[in-house]
Protein backbone atom coordinates (compact mmCIF):
# COMPACT_ATOMS: atom_id res chain seq x y z
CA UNK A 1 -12.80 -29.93 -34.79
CA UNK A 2 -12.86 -26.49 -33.45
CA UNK A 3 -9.82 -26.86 -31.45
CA UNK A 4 -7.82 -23.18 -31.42
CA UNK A 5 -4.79 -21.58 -29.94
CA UNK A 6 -5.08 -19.37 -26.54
CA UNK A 7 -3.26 -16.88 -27.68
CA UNK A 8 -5.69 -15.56 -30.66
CA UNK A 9 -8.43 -18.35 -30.80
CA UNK A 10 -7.58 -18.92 -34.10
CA UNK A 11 -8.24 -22.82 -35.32
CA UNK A 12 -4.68 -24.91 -34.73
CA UNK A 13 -4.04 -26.14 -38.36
CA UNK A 14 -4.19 -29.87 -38.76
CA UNK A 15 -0.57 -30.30 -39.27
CA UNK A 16 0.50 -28.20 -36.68
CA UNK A 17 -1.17 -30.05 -33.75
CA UNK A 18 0.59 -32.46 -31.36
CA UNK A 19 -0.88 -35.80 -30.24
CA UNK A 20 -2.23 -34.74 -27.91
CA UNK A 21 -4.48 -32.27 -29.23
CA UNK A 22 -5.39 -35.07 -31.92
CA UNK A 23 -6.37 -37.18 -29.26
CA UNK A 24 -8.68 -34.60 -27.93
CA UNK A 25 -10.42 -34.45 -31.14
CA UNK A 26 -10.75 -38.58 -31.69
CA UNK A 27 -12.43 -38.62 -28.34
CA UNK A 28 -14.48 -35.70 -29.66
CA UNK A 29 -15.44 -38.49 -32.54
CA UNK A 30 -15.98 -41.28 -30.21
CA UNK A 31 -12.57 -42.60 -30.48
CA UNK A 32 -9.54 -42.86 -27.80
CA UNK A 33 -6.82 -40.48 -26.98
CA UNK A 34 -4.17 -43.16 -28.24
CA UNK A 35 -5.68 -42.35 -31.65
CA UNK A 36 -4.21 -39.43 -31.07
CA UNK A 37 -0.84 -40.34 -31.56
CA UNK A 38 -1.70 -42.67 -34.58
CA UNK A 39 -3.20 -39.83 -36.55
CA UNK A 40 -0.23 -37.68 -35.35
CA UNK A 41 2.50 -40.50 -36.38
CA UNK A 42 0.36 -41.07 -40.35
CA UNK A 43 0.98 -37.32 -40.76
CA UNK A 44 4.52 -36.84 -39.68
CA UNK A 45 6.33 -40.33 -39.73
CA UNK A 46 4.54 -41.95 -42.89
CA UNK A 47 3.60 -38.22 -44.92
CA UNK A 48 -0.18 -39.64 -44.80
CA UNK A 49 -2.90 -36.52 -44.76
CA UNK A 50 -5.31 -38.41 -46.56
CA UNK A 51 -7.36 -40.14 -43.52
CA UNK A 52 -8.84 -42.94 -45.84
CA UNK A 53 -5.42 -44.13 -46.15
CA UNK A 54 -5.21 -44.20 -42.44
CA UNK A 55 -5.87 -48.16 -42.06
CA UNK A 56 -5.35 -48.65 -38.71
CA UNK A 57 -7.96 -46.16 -37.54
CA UNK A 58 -11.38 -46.94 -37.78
CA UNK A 59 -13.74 -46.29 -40.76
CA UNK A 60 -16.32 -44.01 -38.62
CA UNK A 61 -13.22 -42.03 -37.12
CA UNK A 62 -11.24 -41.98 -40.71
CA UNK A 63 -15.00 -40.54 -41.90
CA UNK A 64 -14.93 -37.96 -39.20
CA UNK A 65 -11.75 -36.65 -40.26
CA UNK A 66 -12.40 -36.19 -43.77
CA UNK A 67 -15.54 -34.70 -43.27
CA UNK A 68 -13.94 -32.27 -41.03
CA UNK A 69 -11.49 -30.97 -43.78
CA UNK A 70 -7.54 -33.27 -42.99
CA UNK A 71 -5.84 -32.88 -46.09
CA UNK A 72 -2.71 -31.43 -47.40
CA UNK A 73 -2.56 -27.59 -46.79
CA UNK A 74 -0.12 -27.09 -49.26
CA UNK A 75 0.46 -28.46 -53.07
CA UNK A 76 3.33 -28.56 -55.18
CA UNK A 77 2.49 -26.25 -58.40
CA UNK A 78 5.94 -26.97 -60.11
CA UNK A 79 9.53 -28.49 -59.03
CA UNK A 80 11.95 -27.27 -61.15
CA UNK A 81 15.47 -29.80 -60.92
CA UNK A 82 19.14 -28.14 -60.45
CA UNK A 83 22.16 -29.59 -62.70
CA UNK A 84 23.66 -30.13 -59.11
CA UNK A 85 20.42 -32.16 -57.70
CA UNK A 86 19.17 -28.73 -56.02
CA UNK A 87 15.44 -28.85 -56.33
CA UNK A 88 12.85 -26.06 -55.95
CA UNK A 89 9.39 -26.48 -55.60
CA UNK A 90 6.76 -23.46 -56.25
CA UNK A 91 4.12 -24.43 -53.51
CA UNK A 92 0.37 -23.54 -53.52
CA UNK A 93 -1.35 -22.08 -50.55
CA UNK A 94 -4.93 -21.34 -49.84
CA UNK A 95 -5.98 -17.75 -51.15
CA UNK A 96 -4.32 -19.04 -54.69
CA UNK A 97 -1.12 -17.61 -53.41
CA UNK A 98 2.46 -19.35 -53.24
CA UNK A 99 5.98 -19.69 -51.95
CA UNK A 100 9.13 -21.47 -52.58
CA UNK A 101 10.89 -24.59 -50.79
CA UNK A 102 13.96 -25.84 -51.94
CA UNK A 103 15.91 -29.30 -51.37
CA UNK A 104 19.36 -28.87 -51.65
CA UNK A 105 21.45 -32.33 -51.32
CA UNK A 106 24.40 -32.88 -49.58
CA UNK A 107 27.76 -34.51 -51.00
CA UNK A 108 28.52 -36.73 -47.94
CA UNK A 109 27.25 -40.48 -48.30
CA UNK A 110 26.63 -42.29 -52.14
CA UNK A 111 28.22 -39.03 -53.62
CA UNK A 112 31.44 -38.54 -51.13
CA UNK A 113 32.88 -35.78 -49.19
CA UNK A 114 33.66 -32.69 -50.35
CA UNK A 115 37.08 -31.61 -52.06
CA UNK A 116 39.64 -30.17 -50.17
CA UNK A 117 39.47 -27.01 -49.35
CA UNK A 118 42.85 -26.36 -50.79
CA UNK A 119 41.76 -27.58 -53.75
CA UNK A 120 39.83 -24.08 -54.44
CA UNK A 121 42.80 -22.28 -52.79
CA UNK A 122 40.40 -22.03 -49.87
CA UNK A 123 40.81 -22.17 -46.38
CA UNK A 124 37.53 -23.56 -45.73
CA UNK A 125 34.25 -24.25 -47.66
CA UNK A 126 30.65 -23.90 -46.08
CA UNK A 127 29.37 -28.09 -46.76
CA UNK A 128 26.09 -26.40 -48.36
CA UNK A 129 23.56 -24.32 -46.26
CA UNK A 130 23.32 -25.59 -42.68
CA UNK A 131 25.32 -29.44 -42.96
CA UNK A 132 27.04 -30.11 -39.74
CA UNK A 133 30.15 -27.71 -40.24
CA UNK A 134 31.79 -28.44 -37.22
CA UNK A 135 31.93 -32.30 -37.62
CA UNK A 136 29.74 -33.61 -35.05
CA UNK A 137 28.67 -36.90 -35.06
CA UNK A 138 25.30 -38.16 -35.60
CA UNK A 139 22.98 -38.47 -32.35
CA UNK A 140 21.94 -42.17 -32.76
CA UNK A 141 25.42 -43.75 -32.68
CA UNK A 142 23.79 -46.90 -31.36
CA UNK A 143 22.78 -48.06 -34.81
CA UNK A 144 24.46 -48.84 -37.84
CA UNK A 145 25.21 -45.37 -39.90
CA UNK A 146 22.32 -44.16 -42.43
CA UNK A 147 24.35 -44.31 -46.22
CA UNK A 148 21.69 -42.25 -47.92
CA UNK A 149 22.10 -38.93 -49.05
CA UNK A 150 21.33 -36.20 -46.48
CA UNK A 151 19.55 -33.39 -47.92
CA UNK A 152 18.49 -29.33 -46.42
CA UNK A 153 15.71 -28.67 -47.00
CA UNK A 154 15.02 -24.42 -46.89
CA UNK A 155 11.38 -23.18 -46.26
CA UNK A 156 9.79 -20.48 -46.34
CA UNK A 157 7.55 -18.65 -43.69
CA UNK A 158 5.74 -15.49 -45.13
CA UNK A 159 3.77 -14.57 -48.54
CA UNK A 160 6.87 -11.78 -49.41
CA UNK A 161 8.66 -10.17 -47.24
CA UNK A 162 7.80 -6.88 -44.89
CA UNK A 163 11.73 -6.46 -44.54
CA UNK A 164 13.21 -4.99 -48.00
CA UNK A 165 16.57 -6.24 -47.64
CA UNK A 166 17.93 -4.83 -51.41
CA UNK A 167 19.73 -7.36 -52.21
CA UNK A 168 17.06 -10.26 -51.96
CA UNK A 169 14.11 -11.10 -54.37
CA UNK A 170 11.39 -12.41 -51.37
CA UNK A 171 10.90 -8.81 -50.58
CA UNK A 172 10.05 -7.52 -53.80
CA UNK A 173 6.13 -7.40 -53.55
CA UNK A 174 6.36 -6.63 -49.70
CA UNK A 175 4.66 -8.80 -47.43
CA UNK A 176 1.54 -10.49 -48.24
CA UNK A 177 0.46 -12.67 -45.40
CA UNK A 178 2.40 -15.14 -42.75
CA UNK A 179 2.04 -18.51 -43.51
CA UNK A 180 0.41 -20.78 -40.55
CA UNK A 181 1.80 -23.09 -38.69
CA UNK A 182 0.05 -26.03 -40.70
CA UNK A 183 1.41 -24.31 -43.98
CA UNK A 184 5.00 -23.95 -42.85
CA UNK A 185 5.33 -27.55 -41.47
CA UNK A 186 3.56 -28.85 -44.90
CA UNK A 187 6.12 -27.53 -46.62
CA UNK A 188 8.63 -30.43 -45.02
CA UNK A 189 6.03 -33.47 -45.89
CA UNK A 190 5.42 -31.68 -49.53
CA UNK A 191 9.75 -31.95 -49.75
CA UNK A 192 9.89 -35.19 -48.08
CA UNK A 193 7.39 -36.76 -51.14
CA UNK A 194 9.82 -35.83 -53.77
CA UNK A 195 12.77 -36.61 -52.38
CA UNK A 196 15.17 -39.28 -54.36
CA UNK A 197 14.42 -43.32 -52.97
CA UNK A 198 18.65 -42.68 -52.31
CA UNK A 199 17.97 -39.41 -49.83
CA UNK A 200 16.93 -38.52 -46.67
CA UNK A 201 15.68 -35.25 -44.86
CA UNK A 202 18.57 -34.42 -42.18
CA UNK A 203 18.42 -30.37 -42.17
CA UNK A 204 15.83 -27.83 -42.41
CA UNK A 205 16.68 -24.46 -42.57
CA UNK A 206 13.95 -21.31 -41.97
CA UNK A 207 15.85 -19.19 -44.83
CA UNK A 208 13.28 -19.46 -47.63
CA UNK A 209 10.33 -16.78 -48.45
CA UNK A 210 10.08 -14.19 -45.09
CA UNK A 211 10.92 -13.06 -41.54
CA UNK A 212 10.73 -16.50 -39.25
CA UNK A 213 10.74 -14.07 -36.39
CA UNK A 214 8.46 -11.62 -37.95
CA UNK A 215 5.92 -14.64 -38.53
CA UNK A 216 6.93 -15.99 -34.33
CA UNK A 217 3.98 -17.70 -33.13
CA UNK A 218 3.54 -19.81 -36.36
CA UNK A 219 7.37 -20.19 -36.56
CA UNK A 220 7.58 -21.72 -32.82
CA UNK A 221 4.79 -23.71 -33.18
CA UNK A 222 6.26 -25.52 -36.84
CA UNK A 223 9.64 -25.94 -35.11
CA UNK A 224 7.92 -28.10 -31.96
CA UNK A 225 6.03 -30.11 -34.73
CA UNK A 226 9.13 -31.00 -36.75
CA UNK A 227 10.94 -32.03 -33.12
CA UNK A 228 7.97 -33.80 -31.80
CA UNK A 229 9.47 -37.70 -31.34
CA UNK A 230 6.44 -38.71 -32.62
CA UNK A 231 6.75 -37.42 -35.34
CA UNK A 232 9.48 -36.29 -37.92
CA UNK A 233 11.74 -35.93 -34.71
CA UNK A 234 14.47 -33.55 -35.79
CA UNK A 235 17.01 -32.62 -33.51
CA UNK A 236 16.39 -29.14 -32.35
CA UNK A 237 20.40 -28.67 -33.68
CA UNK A 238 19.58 -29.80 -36.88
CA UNK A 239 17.51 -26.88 -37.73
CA UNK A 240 18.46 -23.23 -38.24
CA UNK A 241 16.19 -20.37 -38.00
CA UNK A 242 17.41 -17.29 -39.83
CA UNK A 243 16.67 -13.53 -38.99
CA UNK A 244 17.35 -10.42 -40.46
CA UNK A 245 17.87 -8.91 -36.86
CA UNK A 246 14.10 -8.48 -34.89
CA UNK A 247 15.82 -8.62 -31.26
CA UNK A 248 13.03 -9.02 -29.60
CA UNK A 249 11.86 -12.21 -30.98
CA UNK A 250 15.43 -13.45 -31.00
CA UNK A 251 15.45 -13.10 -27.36
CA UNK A 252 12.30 -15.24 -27.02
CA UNK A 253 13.71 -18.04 -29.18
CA UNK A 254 16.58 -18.26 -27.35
CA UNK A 255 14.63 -18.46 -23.68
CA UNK A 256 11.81 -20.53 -25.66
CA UNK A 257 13.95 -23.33 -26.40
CA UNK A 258 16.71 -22.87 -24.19
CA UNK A 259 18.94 -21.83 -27.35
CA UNK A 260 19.12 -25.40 -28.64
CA UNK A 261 17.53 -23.81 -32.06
CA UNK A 262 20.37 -22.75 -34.47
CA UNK A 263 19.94 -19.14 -34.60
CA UNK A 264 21.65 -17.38 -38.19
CA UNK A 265 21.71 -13.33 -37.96
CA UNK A 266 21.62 -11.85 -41.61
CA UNK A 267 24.49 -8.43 -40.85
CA UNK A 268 25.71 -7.99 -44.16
CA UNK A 269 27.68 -4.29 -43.06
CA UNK A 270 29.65 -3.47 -40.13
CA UNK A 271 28.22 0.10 -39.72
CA UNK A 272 24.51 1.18 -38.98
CA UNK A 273 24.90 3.84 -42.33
CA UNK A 274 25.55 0.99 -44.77
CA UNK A 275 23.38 -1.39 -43.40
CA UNK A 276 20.57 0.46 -42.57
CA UNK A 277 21.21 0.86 -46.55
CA UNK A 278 21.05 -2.68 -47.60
CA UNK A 279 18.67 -3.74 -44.66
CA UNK A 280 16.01 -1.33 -43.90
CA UNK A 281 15.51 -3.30 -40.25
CA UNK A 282 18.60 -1.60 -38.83
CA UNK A 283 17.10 1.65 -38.20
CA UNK A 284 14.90 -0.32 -35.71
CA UNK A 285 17.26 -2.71 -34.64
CA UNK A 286 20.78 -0.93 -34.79
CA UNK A 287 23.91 -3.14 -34.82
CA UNK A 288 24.72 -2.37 -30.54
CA UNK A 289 21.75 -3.35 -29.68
CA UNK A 290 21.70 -6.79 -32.26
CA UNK A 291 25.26 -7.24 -30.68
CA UNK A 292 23.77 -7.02 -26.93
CA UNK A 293 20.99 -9.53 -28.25
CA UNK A 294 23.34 -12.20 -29.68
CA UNK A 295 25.64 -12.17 -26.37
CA UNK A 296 22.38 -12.76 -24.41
CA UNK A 297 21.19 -15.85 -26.68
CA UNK A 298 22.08 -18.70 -24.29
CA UNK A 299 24.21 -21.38 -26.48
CA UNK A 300 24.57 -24.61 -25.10
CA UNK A 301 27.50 -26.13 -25.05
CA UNK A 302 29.82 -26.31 -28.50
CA UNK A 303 27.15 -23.86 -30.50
CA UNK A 304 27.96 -20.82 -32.19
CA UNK A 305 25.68 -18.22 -33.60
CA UNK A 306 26.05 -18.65 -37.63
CA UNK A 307 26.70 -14.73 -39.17
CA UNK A 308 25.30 -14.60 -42.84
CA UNK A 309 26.99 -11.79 -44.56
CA UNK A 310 26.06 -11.26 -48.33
CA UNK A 311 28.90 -9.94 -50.00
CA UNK A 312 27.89 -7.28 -52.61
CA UNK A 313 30.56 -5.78 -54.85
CA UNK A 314 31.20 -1.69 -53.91
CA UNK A 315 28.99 -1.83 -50.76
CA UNK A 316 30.77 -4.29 -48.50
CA UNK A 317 33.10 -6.31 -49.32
CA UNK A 318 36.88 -4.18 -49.03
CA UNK A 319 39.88 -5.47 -46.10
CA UNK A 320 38.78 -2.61 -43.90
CA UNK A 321 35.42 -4.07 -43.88
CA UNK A 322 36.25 -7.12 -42.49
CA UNK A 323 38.97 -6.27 -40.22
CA UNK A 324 36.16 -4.30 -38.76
CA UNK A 325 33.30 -7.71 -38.95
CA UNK A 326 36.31 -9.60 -37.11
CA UNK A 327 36.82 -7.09 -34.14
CA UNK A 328 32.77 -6.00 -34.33
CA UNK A 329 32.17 -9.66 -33.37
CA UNK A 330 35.24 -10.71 -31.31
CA UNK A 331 33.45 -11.56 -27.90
CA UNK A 332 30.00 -13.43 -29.61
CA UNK A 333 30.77 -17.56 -30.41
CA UNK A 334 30.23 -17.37 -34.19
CA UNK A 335 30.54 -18.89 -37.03
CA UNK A 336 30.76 -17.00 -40.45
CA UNK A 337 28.70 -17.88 -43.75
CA UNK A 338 30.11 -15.62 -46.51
CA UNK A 339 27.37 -15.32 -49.65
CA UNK A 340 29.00 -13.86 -52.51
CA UNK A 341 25.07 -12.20 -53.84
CA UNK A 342 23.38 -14.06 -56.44
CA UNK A 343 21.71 -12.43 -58.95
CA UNK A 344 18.13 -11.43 -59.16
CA UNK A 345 15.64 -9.44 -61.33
CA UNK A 346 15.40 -6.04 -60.77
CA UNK A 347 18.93 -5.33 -59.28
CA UNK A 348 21.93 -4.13 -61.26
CA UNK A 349 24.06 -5.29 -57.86
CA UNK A 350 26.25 -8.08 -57.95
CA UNK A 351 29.04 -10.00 -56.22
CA UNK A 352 33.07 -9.43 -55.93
CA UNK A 353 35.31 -10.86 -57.84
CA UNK A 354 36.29 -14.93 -56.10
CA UNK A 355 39.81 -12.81 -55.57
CA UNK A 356 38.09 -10.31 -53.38
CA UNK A 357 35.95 -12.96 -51.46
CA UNK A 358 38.48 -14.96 -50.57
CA UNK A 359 40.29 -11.96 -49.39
CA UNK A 360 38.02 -10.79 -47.06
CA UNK A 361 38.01 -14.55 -45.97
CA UNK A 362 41.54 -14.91 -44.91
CA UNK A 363 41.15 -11.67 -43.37
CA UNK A 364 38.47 -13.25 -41.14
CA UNK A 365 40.23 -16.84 -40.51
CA UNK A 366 43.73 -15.04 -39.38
CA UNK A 367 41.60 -13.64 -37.36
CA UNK A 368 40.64 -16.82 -35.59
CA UNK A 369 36.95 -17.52 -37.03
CA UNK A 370 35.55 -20.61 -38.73
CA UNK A 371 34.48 -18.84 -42.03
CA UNK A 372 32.89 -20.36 -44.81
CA UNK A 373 32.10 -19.27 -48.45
CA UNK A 374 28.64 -20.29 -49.56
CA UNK A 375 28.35 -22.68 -52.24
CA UNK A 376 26.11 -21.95 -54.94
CA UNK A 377 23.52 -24.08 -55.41
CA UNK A 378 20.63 -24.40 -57.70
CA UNK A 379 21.53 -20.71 -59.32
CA UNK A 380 20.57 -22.20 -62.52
CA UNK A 381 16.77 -22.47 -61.22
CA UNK A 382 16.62 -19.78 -59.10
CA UNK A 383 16.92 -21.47 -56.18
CA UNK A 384 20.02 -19.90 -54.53
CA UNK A 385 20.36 -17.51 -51.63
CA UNK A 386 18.11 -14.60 -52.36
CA UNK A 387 16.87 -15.81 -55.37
CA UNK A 388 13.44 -16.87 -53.92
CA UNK A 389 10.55 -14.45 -54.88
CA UNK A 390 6.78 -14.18 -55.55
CA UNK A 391 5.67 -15.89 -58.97
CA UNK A 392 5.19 -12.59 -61.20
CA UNK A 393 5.44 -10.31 -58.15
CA UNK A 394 5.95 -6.16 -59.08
CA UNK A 395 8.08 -4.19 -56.61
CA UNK A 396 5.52 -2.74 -54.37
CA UNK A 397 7.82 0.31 -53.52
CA UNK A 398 11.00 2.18 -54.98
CA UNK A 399 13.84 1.10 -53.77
CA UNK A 400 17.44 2.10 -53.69
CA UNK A 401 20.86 0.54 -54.13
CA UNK A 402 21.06 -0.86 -57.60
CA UNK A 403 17.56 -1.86 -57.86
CA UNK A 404 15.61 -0.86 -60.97
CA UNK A 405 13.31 1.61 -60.10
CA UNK A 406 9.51 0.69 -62.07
């Protein structure tokens, strides 16, 4: 089972190839290509990488495959449980390395809808990291609604992170190595095992460990895995891939699947001084040129490019600042995720006072956006927005900004 990409003749990771390369390989073993599809369908329907558990198949093909190495790519070291059902899992890779997934549930369902907004004094609330914000109804109206709890699930893409954002803990040790494609979709089964028997995988979000679009090959291959209707079948809409600006590759997801992939842009400043500051990607990829980028990315119908903007107290977050976010993005369809920044090691920065963030929030709504304030989740575990980072990692470089210096 030799079977390898074109583009780098590397071997196609188990969980990372469709049916129909399974099939090639059971006719490879004597079997059909329909088998194909079964193997496919154990993996990503029933979580199954085990092939002697594979009944249906043969005992000379289910041989075949475990001689040949089908197993789980990726093993759950720890999961660490949130007071608010937020759960992180520290996942082993190959090379005795690991990242970080998190499960974040959702408060629609068993556990009801979310308070008012005006509850908080807020205009509007962000439902959690990528819920469906703007109300749309679920695809498969046909059948009788699903009542279990939906849950996000974030994953994770890269060993560390080549970016150095300063305000977030994945970047810490720099980059390590890119996770395959195999790795990055057995993160999903690995979070699909340990959800509750009351929940049910509706979102995954590419906003853990890494770049997606720095990691692009492995990333695009993952996301038509986790669509497949074969298999896990998520609707391309129901997962966001986050970047910290690589235009290039945002211009290729957007002609590779026809912009039906949510697409978040990390800004975090409104000028190329200050971010080029906090995000050390600017100098390559100034904010004109992201903004030409984001007005190319072909949105279907009723989407809007999601705008993550970490709000970190003294270096972004006064009026003036987001007057200027509301007229620098006035012509893109957006939709604005404000993050007041969570704490991590090795940073004296923090976030604004709640007066200041909501400020700078009805600033942007009188505007005329949809913008949301993050919810924290899982803070208590280290499982919030930037809070993800190599077990034990060492900052592999000086950096600037409030960061401790070692």
């Amino acid at each position: 089972m030799s079977k390898t990409t074109a583009a780098n003749a590397a071997p196609i990771p188990f969980l990372a190839r469709t049916p129909e390369e399974w099939g090639d390989d059971a006719k490879s073993f004597g079997g059909r290509p329909f088998h194909g599809r079964q193997i496919f369908r154990w993996i990503h329907v029933k979580g199954v990488t085990n092939p002697a558990e594979m009944t249906d198949l043969s005992a000379g093909l289910r041989e075949k495959l475990a001689e040949a190495g089908l197993g789980d790519p990726v093993t759950a070291i720890t999961s660490r449980r949130s007071t608010d059902g937020t759960r992180k899992l520290l996942v082993g890779l190959r090379g005795e390395v690991n990242v970080e997934t998190v499960l974040i549930p959702g408060v629609t369902g068993a556990r009801g809808r979310l308070p008012s907004p005006l509850d908080a004094g807020m205009t509007e609330i962000d439902p959690d990291v990528a819920f469906d914000e703007e109300g749309e109804a679920e695809e498969n109206t046909t059948t009788a609604p699903d009542e279990r709890i939906r849950v996000s699930q974030c994953i994770s893409t890269q060993v560390g992170c080549a970016m150095g954002c300063v305000f977030c803990a994945s970047g810490v040790a720099g980059l390590k190595r890119h996770l395959d494609a195999g790795e990055i979709v057995g993160q999903v089964i690995l979070g699909r095992r340990h959800l509750d028997a009351d929940e049910r995988l509706s979102n995954v979000v590419y906003m853990g460990m890494g770049e997606p679009l720095n990691n692009y090959d492995n990333t695009a291959r993952s996301l038509r895995i986790l669509c497949h209707s074969d298999g896990i079948g998520l609707s391309h809409r129901r997962i966001t891939v986050s970047t910290s600006g690589l235009i290039p590759e945002i211009l290729r997801l957007g002609e590779d699947f026809k912009g039906n992939i949510g697409l978040a842009v990390s800004l975090h400043a409104v000028n190329d001084e200050r971010r080029s500051a906090l995000m050390p990607i600017n100098r390559k990829y100034p904010i004109a040129e992201l903004m030409k980028a984001l007005r190319k990315y072909p949105l279907p119908r009723r989407r809007r490019i999601t705008i993550e903007y970490t709000l970190v107290s003294g270096q972004n977050d006064t009026p003036a600042e987001a007057k200027a976010l509301a007229k620098l993005l006035a012509v893109i369809p957006v939709k604005i995720n404000l993050i007041p920044m969570n704490p991590i090691e090795l940073s004296t920065l923090g976030p604004p006072p709640m007066a200041g963030v909501l400020q700078f929030q009805k600033i942007l709504v009188e505007a005329g956006y949809s913008c949301f304030i993050r919810r924290q989740r899982g803070e208590d575990v280290d499982a919030a927005c930037g809070q993800l980072a190599l077990l034990g990692a060492k900052p592999k470089v000086k950096r600037s900004l409030g960061v401790v210096e070692s």
